[in-house]
PDB file of N, CA and C in Angstrom:
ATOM      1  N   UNK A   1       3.454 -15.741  -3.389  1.00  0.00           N
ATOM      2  CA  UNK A   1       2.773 -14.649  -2.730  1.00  0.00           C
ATOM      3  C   UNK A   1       1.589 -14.193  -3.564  1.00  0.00           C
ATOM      4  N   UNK A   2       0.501 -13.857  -2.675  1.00  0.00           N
ATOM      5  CA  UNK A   2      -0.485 -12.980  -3.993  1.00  0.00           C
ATOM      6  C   UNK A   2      -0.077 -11.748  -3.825  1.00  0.00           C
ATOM      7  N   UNK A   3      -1.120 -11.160  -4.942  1.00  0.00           N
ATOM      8  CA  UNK A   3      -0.923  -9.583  -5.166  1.00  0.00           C
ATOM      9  C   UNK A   3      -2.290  -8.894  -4.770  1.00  0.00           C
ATOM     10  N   UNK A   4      -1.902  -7.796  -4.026  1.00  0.00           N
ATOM     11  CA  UNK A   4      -3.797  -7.010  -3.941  1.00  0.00           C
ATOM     12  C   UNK A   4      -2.891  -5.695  -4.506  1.00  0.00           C
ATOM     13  N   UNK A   5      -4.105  -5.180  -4.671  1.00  0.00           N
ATOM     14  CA  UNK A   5      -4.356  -3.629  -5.331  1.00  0.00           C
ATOM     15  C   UNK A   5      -5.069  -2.977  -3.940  1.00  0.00           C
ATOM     16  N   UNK A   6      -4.487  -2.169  -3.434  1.00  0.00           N
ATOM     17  CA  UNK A   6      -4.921  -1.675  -2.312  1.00  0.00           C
ATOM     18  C   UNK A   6      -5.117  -0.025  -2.620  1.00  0.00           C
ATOM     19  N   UNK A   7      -6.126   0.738  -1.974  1.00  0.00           N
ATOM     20  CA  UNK A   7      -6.635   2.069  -1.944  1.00  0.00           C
ATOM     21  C   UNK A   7      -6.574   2.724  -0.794  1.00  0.00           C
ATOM     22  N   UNK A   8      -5.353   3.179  -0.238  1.00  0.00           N
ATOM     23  CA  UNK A   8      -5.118   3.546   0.942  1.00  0.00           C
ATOM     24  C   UNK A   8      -5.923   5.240   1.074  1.00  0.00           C
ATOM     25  N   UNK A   9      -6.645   5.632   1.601  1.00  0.00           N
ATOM     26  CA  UNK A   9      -7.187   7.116   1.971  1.00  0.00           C
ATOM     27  C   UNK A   9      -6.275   7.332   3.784  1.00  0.00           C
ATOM     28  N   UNK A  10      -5.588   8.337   3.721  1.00  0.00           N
ATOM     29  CA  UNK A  10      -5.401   9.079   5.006  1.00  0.00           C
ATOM     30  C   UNK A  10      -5.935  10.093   5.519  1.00  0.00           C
ATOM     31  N   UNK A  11      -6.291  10.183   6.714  1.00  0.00           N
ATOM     32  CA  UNK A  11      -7.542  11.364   7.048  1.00  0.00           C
ATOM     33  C   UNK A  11      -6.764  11.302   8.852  1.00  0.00           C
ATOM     34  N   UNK A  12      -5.977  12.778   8.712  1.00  0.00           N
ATOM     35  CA  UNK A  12      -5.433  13.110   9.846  1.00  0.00           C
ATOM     36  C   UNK A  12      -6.424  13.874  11.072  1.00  0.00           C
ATOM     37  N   UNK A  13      -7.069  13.024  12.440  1.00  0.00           N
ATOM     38  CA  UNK A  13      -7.741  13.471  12.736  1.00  0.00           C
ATOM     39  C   UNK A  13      -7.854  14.870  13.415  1.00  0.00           C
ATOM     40  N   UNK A  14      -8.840  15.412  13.720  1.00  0.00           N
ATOM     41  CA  UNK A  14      -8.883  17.138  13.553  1.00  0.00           C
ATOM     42  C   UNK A  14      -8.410  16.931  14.972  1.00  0.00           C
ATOM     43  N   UNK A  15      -7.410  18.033  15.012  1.00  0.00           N
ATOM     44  CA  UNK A  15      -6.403  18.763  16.211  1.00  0.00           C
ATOM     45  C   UNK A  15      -5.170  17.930  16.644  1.00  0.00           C
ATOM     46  N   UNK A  16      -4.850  17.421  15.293  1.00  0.00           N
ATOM     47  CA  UNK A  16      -3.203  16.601  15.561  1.00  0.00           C
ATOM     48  C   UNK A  16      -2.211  17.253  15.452  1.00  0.00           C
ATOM     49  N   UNK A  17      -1.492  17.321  16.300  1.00  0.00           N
ATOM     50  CA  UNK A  17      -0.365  18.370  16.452  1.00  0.00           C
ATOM     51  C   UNK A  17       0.475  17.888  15.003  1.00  0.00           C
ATOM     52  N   UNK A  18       0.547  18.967  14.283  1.00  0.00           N
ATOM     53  CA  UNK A  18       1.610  18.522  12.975  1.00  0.00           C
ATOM     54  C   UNK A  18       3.002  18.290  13.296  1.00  0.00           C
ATOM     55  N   UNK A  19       2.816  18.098  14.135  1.00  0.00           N
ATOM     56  CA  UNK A  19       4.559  17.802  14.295  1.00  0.00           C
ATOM     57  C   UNK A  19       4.805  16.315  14.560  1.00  0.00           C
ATOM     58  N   UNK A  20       3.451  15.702  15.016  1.00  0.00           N
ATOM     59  CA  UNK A  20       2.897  14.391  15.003  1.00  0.00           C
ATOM     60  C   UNK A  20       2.763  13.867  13.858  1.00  0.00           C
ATOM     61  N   UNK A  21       2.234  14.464  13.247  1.00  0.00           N
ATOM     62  CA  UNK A  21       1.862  14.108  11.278  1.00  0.00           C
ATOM     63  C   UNK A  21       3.217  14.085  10.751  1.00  0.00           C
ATOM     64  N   UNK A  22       4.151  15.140  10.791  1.00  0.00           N
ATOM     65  CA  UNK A  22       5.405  15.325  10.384  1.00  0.00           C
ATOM     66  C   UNK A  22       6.204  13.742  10.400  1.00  0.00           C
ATOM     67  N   UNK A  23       5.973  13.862  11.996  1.00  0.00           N
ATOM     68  CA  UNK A  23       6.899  12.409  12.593  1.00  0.00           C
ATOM     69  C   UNK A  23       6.481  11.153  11.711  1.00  0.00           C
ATOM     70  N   UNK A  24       5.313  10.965  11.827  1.00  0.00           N
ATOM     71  CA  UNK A  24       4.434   9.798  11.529  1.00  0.00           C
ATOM     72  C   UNK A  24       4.648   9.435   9.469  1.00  0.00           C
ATOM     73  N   UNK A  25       4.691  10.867   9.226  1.00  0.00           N
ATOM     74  CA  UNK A  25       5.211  10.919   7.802  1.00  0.00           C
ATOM     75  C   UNK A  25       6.464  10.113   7.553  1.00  0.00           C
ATOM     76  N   UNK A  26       7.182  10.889   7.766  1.00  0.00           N
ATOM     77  CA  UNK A  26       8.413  10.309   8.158  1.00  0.00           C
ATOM     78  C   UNK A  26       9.177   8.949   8.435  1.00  0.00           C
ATOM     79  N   UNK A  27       7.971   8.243   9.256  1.00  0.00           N
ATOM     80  CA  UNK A  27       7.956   7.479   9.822  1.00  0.00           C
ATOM     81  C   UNK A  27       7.637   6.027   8.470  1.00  0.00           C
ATOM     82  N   UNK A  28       6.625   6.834   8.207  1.00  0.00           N
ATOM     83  CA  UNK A  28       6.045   6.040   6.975  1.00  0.00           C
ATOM     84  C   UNK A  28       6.886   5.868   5.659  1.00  0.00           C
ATOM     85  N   UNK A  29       7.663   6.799   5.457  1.00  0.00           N
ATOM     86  CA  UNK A  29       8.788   6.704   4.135  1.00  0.00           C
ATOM     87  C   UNK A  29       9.618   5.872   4.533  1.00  0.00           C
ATOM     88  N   UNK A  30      10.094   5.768   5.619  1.00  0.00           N
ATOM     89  CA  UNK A  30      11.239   3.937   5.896  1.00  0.00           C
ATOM     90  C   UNK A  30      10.025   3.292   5.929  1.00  0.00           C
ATOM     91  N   UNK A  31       9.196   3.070   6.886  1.00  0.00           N
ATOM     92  CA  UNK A  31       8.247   1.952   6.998  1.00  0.00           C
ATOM     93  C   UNK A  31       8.257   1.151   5.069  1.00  0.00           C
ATOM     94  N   UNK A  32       7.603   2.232   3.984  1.00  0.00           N
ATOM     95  CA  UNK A  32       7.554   1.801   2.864  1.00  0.00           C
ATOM     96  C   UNK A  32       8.774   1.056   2.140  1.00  0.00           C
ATOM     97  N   UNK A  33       9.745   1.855   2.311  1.00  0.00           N
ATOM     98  CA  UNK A  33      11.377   1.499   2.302  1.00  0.00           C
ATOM     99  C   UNK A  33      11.169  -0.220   2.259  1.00  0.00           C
ATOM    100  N   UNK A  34      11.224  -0.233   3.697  1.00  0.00           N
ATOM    101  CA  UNK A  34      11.296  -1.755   4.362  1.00  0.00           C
ATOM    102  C   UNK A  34      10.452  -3.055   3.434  1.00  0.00           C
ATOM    103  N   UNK A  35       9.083  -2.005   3.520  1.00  0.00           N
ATOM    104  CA  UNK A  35       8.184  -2.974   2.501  1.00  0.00           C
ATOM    105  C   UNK A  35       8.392  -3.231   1.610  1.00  0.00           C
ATOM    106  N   UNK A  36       9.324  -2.484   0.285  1.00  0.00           N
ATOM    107  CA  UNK A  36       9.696  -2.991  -0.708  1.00  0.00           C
ATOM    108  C   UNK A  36      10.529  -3.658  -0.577  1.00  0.00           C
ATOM    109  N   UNK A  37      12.128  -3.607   0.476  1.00  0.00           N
ATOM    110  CA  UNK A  37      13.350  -4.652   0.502  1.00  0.00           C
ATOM    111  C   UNK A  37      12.784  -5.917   0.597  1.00  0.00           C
ATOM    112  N   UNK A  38      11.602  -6.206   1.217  1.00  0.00           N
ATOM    113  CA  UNK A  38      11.037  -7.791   2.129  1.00  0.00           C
ATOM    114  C   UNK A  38       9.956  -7.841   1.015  1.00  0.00           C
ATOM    115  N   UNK A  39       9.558  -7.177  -0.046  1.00  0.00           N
ATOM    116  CA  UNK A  39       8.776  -7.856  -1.187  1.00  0.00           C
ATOM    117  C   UNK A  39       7.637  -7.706  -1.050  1.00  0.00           C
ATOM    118  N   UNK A  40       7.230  -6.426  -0.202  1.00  0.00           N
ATOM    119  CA  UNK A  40       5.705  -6.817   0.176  1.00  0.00           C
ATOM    120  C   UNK A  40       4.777  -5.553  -0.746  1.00  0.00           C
ATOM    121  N   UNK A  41       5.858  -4.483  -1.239  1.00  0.00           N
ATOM    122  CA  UNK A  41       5.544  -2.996  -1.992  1.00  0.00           C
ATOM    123  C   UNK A  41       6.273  -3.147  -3.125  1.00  0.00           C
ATOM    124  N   UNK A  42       4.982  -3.450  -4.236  1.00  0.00           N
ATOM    125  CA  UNK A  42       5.834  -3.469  -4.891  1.00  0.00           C
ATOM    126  C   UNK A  42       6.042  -2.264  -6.165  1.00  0.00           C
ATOM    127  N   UNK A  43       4.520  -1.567  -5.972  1.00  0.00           N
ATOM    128  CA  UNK A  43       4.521  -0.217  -6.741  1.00  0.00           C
ATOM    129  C   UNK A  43       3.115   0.536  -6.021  1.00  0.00           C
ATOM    130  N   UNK A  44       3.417   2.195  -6.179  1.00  0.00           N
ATOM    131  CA  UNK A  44       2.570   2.709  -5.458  1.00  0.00           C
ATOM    132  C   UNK A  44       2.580   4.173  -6.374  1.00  0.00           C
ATOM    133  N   UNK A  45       1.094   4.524  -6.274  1.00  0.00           N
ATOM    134  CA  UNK A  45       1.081   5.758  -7.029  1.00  0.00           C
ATOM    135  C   UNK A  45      -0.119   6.373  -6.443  1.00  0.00           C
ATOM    136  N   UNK A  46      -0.026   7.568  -6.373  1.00  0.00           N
ATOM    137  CA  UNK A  46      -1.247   8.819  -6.071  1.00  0.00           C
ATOM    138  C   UNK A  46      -1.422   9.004  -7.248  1.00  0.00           C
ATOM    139  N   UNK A  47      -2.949   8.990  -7.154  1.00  0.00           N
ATOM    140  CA  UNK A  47      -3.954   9.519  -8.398  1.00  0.00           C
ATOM    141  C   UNK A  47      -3.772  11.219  -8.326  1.00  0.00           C
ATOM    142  N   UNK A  48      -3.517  12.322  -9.236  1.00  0.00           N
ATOM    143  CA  UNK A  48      -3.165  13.815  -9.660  1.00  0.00           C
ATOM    144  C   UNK A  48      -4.576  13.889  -8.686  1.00  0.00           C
ATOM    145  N   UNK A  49      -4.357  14.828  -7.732  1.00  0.00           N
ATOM    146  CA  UNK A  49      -5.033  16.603  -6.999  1.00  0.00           C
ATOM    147  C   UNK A  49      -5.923  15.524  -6.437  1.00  0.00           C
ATOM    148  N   UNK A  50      -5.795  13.955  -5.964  1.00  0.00           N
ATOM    149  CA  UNK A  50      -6.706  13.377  -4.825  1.00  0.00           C
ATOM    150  C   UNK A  50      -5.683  12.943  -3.586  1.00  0.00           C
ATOM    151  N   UNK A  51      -6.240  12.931  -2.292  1.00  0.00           N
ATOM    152  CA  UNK A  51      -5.516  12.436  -1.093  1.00  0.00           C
ATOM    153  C   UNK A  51      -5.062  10.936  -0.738  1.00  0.00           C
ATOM    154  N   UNK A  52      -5.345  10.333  -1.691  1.00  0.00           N
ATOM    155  CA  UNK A  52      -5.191   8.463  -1.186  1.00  0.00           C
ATOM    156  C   UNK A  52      -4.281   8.189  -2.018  1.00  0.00           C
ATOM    157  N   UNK A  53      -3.842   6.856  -2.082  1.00  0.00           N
ATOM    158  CA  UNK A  53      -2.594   6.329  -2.972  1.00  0.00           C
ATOM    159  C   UNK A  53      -3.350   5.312  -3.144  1.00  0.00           C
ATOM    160  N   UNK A  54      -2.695   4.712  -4.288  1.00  0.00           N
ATOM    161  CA  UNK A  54      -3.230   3.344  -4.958  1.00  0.00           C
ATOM    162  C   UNK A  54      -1.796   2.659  -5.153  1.00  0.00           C
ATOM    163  N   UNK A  55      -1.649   1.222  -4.137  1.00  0.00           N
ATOM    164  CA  UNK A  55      -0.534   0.137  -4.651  1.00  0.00           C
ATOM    165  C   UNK A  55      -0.679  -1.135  -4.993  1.00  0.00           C
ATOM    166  N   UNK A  56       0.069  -1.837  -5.478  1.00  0.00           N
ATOM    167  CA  UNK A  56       0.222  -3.277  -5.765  1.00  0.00           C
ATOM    168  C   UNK A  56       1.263  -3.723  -4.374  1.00  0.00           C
ATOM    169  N   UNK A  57       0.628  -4.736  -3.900  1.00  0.00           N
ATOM    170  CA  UNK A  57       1.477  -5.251  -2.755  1.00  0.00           C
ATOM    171  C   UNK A  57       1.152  -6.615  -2.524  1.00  0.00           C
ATOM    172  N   UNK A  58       2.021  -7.399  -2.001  1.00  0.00           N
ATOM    173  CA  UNK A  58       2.240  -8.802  -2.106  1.00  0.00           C
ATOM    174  C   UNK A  58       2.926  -9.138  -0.476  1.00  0.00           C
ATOM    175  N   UNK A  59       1.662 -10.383  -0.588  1.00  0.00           N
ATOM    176  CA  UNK A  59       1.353 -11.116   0.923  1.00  0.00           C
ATOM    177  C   UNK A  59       1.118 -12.317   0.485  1.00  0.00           C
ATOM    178  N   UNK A  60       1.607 -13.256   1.460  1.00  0.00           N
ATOM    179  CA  UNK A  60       0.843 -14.689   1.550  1.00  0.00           C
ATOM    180  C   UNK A  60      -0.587 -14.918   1.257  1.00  0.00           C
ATOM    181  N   UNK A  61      -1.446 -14.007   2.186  1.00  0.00           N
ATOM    182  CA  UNK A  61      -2.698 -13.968   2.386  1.00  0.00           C
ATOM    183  C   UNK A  61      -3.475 -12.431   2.445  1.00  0.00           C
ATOM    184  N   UNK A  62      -4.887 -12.368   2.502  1.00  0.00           N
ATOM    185  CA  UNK A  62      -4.775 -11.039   3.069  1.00  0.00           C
ATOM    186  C   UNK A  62      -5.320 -10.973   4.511  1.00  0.00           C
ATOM    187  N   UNK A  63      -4.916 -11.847   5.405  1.00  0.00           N
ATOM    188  CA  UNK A  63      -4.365 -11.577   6.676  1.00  0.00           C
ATOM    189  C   UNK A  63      -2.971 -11.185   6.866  1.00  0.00           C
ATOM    190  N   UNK A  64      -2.010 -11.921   6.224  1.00  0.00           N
ATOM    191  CA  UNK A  64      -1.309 -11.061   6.201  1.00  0.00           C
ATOM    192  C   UNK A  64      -0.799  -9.646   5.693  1.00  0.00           C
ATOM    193  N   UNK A  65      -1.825  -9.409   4.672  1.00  0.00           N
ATOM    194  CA  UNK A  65      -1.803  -8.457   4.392  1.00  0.00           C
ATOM    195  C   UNK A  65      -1.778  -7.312   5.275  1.00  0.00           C
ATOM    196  N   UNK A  66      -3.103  -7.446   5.956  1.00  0.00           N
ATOM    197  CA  UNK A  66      -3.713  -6.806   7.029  1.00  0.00           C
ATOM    198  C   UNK A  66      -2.441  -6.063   8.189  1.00  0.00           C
ATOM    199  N   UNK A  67      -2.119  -8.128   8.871  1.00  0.00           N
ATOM    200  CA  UNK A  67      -1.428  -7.335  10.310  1.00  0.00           C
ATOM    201  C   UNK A  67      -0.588  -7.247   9.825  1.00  0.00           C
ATOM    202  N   UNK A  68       0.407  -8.009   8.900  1.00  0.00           N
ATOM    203  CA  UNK A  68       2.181  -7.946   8.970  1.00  0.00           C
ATOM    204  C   UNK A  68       2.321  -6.941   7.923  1.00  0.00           C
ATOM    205  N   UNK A  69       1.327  -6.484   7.301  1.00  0.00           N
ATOM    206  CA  UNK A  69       1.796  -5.445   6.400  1.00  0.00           C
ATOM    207  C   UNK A  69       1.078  -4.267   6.218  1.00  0.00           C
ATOM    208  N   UNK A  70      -0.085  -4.055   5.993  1.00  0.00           N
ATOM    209  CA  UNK A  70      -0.305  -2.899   6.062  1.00  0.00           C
ATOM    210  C   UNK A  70      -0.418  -2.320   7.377  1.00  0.00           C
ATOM    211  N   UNK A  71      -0.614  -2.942   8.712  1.00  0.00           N
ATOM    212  CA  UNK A  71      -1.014  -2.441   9.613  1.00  0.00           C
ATOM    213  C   UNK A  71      -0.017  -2.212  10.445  1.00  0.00           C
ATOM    214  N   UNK A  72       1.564  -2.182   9.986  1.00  0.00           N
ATOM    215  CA  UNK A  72       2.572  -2.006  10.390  1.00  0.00           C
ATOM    216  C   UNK A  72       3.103  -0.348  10.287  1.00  0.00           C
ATOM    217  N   UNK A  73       2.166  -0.268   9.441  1.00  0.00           N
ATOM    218  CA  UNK A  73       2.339   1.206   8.481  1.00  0.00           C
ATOM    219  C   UNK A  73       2.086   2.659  10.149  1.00  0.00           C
ATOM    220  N   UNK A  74       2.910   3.267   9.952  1.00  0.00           N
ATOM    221  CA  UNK A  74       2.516   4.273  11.066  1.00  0.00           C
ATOM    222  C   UNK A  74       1.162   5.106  11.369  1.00  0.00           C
ATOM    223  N   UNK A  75       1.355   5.389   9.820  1.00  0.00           N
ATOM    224  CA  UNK A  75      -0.105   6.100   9.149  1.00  0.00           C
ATOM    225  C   UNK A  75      -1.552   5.205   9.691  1.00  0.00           C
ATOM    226  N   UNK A  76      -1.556   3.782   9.491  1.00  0.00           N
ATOM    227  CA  UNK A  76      -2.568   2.790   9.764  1.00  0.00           C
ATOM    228  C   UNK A  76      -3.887   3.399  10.406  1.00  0.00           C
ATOM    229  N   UNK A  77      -3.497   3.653  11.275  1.00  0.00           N
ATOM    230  CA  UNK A  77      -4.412   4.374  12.525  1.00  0.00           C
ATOM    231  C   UNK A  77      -5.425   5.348  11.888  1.00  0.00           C
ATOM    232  N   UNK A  78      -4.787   5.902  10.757  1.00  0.00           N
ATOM    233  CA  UNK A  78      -5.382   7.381  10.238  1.00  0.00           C
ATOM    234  C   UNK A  78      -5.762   6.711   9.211  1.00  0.00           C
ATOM    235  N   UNK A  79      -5.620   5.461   8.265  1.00  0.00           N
ATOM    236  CA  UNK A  79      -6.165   5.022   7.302  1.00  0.00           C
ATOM    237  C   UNK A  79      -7.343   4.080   7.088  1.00  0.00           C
ATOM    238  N   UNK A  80      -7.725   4.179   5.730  1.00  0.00           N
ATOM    239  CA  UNK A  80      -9.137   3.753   5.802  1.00  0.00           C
ATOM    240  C   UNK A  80      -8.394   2.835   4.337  1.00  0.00           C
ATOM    241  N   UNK A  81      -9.202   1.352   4.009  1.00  0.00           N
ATOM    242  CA  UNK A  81      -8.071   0.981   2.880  1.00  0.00           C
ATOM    243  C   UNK A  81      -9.091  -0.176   1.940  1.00  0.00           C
ATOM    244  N   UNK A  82      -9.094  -0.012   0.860  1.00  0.00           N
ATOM    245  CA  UNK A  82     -10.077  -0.850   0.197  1.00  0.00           C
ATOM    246  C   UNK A  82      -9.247  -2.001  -0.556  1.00  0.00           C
ATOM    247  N   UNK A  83      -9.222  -3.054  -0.179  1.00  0.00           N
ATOM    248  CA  UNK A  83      -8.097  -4.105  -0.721  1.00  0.00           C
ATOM    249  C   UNK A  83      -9.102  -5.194  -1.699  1.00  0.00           C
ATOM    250  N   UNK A  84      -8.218  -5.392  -2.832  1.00  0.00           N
ATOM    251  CA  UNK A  84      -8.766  -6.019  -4.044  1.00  0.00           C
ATOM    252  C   UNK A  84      -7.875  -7.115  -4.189  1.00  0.00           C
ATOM    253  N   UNK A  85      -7.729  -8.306  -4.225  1.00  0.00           N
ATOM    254  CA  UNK A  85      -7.256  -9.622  -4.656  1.00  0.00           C
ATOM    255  C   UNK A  85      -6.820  -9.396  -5.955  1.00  0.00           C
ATOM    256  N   UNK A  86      -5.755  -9.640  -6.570  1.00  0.00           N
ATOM    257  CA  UNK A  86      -5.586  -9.375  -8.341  1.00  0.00           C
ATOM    258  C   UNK A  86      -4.741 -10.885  -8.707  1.00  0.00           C
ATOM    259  N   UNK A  87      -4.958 -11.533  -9.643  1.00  0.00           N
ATOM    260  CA  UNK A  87      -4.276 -12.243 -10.238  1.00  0.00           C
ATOM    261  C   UNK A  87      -3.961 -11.909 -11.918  1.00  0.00           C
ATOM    262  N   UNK A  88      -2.823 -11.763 -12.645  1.00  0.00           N
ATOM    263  CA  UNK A  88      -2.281 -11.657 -13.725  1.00  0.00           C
ATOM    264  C   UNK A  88      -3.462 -12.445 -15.006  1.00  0.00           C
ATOM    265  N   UNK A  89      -3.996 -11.225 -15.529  1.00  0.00           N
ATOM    266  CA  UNK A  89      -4.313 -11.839 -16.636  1.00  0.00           C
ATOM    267  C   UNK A  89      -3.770 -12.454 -18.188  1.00  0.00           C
ATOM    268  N   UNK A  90      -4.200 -13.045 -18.364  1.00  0.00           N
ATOM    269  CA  UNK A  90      -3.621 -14.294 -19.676  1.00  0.00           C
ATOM    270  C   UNK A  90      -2.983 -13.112 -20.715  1.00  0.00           C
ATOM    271  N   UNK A  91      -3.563 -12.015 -20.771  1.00  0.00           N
ATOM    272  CA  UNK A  91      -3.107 -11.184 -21.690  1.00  0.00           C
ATOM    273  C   UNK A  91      -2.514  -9.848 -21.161  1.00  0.00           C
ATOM    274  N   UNK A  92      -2.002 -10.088 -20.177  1.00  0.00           N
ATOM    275  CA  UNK A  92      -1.293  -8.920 -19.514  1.00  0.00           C
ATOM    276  C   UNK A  92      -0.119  -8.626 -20.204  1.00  0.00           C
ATOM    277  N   UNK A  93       0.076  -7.497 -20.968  1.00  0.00           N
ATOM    278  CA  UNK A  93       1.434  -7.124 -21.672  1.00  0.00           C
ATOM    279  C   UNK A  93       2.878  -7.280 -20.801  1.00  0.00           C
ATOM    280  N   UNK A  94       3.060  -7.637 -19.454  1.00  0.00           N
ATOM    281  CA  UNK A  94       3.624  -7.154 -18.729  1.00  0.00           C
ATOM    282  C   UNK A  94       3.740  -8.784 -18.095  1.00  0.00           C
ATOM    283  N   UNK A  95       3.583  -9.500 -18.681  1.00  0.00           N
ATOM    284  CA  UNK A  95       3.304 -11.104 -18.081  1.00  0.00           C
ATOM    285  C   UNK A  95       3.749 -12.380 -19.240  1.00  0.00           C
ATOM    286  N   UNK A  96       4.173 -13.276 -18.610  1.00  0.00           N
ATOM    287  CA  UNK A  96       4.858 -14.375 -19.953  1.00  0.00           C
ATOM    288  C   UNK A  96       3.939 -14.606 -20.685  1.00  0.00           C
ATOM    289  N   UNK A  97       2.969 -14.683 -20.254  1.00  0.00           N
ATOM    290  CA  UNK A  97       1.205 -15.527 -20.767  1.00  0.00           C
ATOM    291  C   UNK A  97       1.161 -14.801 -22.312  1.00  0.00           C
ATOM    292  N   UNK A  98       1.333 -13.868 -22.584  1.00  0.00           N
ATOM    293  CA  UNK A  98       1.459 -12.864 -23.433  1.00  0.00           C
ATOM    294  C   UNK A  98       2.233 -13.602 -24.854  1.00  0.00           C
ATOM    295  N   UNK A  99       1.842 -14.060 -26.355  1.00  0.00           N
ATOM    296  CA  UNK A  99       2.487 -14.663 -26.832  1.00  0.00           C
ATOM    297  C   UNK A  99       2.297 -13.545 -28.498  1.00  0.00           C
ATOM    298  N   UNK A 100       2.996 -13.052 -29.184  1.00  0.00           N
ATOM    299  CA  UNK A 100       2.715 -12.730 -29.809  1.00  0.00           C
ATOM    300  C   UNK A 100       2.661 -12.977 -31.507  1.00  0.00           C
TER     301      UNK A 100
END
């Protein structure tokens, strides 16, 4: 599988009933759930006092990225998402390549 680094921004459009947002929230915490059991989430973090999240997630491709995975997401609709290709560098502390 590869890995992207994805920059998800959500922007709930003006006059959505919050009870819609609520649902859709909601909706999105299993949705993520799911994505990690099937390997596709594999870490995710919000940057302190900004609205977007930043994850590492893993797809075949990034078509699949696209439909079978991010665009599965409930939120999707409301998101805007900047996806980066990453491969493990030779000296990644966190990687075999790493020899000391």
């Amino acid at each position: 599988m590869e890995e992207f680094l994805v920059e998800l921004t959500t922007t709930v459009p003006e006059g959505t009933d919050p009870a819609e947002v609520d649902r859709r929230r909601a909706a999105e915490a299993v949705r993520a759930r799911e994505l990690t059991a099937a390997g596709h989430l594999a870490r995710l973090w919000r940057p302190v006092g900004e609205p977007r999240s930043i994850g590492l997630w893993r797809a075949a491709d990034e078509a699949e990225l696209h439909e079978k995975v991010l665009g599965t997401l409930p939120l999707w609709p409301w998101m805007t998402a900047v996806v980066t290709a990453v491969r493990p560098h030779p000296n990644d502390p966190g990687g075999a390549g790493v020899t000391g």
